[in-house]
N, C-alpha and C. Protein backbone atom coordinates (compact mmCIF):
# COMPACT_ATOMS: atom_id res chain seq x y z
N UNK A 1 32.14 -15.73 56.52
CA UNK A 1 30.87 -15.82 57.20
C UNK A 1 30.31 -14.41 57.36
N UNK A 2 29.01 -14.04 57.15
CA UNK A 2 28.53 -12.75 57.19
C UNK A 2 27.62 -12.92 58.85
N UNK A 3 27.56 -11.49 59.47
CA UNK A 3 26.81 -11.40 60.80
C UNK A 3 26.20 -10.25 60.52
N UNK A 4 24.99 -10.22 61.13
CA UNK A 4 23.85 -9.35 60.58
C UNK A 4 23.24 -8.42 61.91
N UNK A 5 23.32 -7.58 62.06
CA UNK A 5 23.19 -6.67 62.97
C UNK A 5 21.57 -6.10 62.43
N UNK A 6 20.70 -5.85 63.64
CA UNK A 6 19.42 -5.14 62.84
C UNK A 6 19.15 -3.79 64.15
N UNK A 7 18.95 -2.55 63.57
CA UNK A 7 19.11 -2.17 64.36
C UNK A 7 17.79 -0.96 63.73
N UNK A 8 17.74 0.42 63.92
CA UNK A 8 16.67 1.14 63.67
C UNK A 8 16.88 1.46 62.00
N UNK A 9 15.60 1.48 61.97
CA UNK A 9 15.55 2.15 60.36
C UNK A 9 15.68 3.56 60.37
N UNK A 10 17.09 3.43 58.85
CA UNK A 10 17.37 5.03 58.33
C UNK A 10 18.42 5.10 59.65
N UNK A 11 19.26 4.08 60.31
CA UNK A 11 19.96 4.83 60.79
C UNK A 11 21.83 3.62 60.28
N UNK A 12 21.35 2.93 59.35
CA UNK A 12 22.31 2.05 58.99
C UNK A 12 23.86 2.65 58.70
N UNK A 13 23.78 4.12 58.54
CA UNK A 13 25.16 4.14 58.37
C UNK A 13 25.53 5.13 59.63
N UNK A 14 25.07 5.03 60.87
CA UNK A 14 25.72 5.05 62.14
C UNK A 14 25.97 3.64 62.70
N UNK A 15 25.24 2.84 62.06
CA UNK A 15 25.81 1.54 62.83
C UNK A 15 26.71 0.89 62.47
N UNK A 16 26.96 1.09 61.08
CA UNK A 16 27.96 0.80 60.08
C UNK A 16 29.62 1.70 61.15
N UNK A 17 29.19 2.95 61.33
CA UNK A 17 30.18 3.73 62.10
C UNK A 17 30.35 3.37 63.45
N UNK A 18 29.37 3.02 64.25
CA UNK A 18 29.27 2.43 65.08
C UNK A 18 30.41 1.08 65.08
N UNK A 19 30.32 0.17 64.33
CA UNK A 19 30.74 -1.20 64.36
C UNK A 19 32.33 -1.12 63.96
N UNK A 20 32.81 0.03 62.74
CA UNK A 20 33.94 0.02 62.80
C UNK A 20 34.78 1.55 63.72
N UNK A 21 34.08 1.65 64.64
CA UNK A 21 34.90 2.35 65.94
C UNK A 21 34.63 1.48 67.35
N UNK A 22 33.97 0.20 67.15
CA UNK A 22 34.10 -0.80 68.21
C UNK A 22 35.01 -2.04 67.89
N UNK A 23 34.73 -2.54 66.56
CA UNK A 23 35.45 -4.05 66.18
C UNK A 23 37.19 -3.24 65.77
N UNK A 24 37.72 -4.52 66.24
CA UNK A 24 38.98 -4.44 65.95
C UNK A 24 39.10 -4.45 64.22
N UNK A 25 39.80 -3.80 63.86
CA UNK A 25 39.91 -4.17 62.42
C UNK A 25 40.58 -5.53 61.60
N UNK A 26 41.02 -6.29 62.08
CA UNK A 26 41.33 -7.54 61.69
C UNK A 26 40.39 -8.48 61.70
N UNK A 27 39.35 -8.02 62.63
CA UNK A 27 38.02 -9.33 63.32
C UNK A 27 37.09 -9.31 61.72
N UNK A 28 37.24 -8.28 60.85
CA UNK A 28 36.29 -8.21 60.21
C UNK A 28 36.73 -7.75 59.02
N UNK A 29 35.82 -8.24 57.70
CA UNK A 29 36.69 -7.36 56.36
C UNK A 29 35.77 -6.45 55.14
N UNK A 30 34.55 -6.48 55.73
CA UNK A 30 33.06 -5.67 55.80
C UNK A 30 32.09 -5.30 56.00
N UNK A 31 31.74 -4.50 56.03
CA UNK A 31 30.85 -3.79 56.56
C UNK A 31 30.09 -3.13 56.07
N UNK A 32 28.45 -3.58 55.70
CA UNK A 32 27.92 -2.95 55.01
C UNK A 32 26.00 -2.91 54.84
N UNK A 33 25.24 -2.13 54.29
CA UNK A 33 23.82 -2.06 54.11
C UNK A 33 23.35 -2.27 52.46
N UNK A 34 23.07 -3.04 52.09
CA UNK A 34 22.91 -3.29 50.66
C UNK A 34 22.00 -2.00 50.81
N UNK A 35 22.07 -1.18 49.24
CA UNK A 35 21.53 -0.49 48.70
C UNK A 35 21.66 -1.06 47.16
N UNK A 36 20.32 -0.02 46.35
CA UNK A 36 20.04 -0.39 44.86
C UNK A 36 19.77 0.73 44.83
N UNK A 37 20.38 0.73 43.43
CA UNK A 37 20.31 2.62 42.60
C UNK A 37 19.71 2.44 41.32
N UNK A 38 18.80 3.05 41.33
CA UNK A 38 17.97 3.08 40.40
C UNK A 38 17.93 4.80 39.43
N UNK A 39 17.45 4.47 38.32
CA UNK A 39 17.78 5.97 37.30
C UNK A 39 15.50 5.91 37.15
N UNK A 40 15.10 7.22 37.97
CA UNK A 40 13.81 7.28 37.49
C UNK A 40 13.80 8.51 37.01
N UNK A 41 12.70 8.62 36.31
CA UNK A 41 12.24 10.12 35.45
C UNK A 41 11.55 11.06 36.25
N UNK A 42 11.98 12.21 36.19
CA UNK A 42 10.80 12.66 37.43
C UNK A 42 10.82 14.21 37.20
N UNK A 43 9.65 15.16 36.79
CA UNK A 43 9.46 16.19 35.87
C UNK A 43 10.46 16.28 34.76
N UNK A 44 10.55 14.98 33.90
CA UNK A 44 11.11 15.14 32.62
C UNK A 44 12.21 15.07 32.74
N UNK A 45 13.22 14.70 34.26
CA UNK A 45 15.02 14.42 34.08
C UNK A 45 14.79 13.00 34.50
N UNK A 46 16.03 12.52 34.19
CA UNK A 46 16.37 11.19 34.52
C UNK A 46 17.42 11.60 35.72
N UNK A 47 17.04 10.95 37.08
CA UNK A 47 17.79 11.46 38.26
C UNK A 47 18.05 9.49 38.76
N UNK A 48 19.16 9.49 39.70
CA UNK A 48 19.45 8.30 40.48
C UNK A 48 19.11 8.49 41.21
N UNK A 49 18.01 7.18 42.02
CA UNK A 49 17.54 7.15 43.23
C UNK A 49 17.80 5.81 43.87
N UNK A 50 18.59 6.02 45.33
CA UNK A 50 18.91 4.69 45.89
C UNK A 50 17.81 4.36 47.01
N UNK A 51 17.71 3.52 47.24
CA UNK A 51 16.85 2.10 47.61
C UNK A 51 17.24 1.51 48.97
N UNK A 52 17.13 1.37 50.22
CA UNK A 52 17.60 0.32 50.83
C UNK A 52 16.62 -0.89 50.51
N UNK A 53 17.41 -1.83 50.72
CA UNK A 53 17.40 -3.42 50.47
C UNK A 53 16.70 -3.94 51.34
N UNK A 54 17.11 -3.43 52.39
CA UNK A 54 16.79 -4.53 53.53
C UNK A 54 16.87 -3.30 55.26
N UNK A 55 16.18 -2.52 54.74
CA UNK A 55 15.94 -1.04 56.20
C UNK A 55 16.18 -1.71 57.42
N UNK A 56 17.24 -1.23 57.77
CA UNK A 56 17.61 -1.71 59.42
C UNK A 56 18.81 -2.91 59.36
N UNK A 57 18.90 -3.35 58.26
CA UNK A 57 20.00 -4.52 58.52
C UNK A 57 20.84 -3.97 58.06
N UNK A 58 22.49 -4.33 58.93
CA UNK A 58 23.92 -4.35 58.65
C UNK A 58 24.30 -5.45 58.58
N UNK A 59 25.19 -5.78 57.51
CA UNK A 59 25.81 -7.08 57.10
C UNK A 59 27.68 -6.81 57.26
N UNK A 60 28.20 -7.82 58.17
CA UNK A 60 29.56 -7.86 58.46
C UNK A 60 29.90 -9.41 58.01
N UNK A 61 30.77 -8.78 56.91
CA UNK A 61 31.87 -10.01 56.98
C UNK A 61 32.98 -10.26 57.24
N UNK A 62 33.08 -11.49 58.03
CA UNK A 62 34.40 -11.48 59.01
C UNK A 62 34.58 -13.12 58.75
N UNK A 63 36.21 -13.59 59.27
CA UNK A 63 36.57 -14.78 59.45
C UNK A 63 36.53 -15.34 60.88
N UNK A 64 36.17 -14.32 61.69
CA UNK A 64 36.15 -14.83 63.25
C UNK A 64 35.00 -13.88 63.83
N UNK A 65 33.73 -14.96 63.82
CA UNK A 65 32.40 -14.55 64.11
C UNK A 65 32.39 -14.55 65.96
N UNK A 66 32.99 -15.55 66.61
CA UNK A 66 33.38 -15.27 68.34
C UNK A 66 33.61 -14.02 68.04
N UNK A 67 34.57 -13.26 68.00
CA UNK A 67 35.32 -11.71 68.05
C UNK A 67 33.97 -10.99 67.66
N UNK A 68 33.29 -10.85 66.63
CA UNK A 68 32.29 -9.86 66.50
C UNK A 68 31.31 -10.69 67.54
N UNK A 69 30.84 -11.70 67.80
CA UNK A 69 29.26 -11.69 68.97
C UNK A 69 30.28 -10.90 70.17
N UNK A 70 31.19 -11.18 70.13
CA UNK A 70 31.61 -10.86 71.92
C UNK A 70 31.53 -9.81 72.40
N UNK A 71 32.19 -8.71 71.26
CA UNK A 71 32.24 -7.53 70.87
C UNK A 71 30.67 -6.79 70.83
C-alpha cells in the first residue's frame, strides 16, 4: 500500500529525511519523490535534466499503513 505525504515544494527530500528519522524502519519499505530525467541540448551539449513529477508529494510504501498515519 503506498501513503502520500504532501508537503512544500522543492523541499521533498527533507521530508523524505524527515520520514525516515521518524518511522520505524520495519513500518515501511519506501520512500520516495518520483523524478524524470531527461537528456536536453542546451548551447550545443547534451546535458541531463531532472523533473519532479509531482512537486510536493512523497510516496511511502509500507505493509502497515496504522504505523505510518499514527506516526
Amino acid at each position: 500500500m503506498w501513503c502520500v505525504l504532501y508537503g512544500k515544494e522543492g523541499d521533498e527530500e527533507k521530508t523524505e529525511t524527515f520520514v525516515r528519522n521518524v518511522l520505524p524502519k520495519q513500518s515501511y519499505s519506501r520512500c520516495l519523490h518520483p523524478v524524470q530525467h531527461r537528456m536536453m541540448r542546451h548551447g550545443g551539449q547534451w546535458r541531463e535534466v531532472s523533473f519532479r513529477l509531482l512537486p510536493g508529494y512523497v510516496f511511502i510504501e509500507t505493509d502497515d499503513p496504522d504505523t505510518v498515519y499514527q506516526t
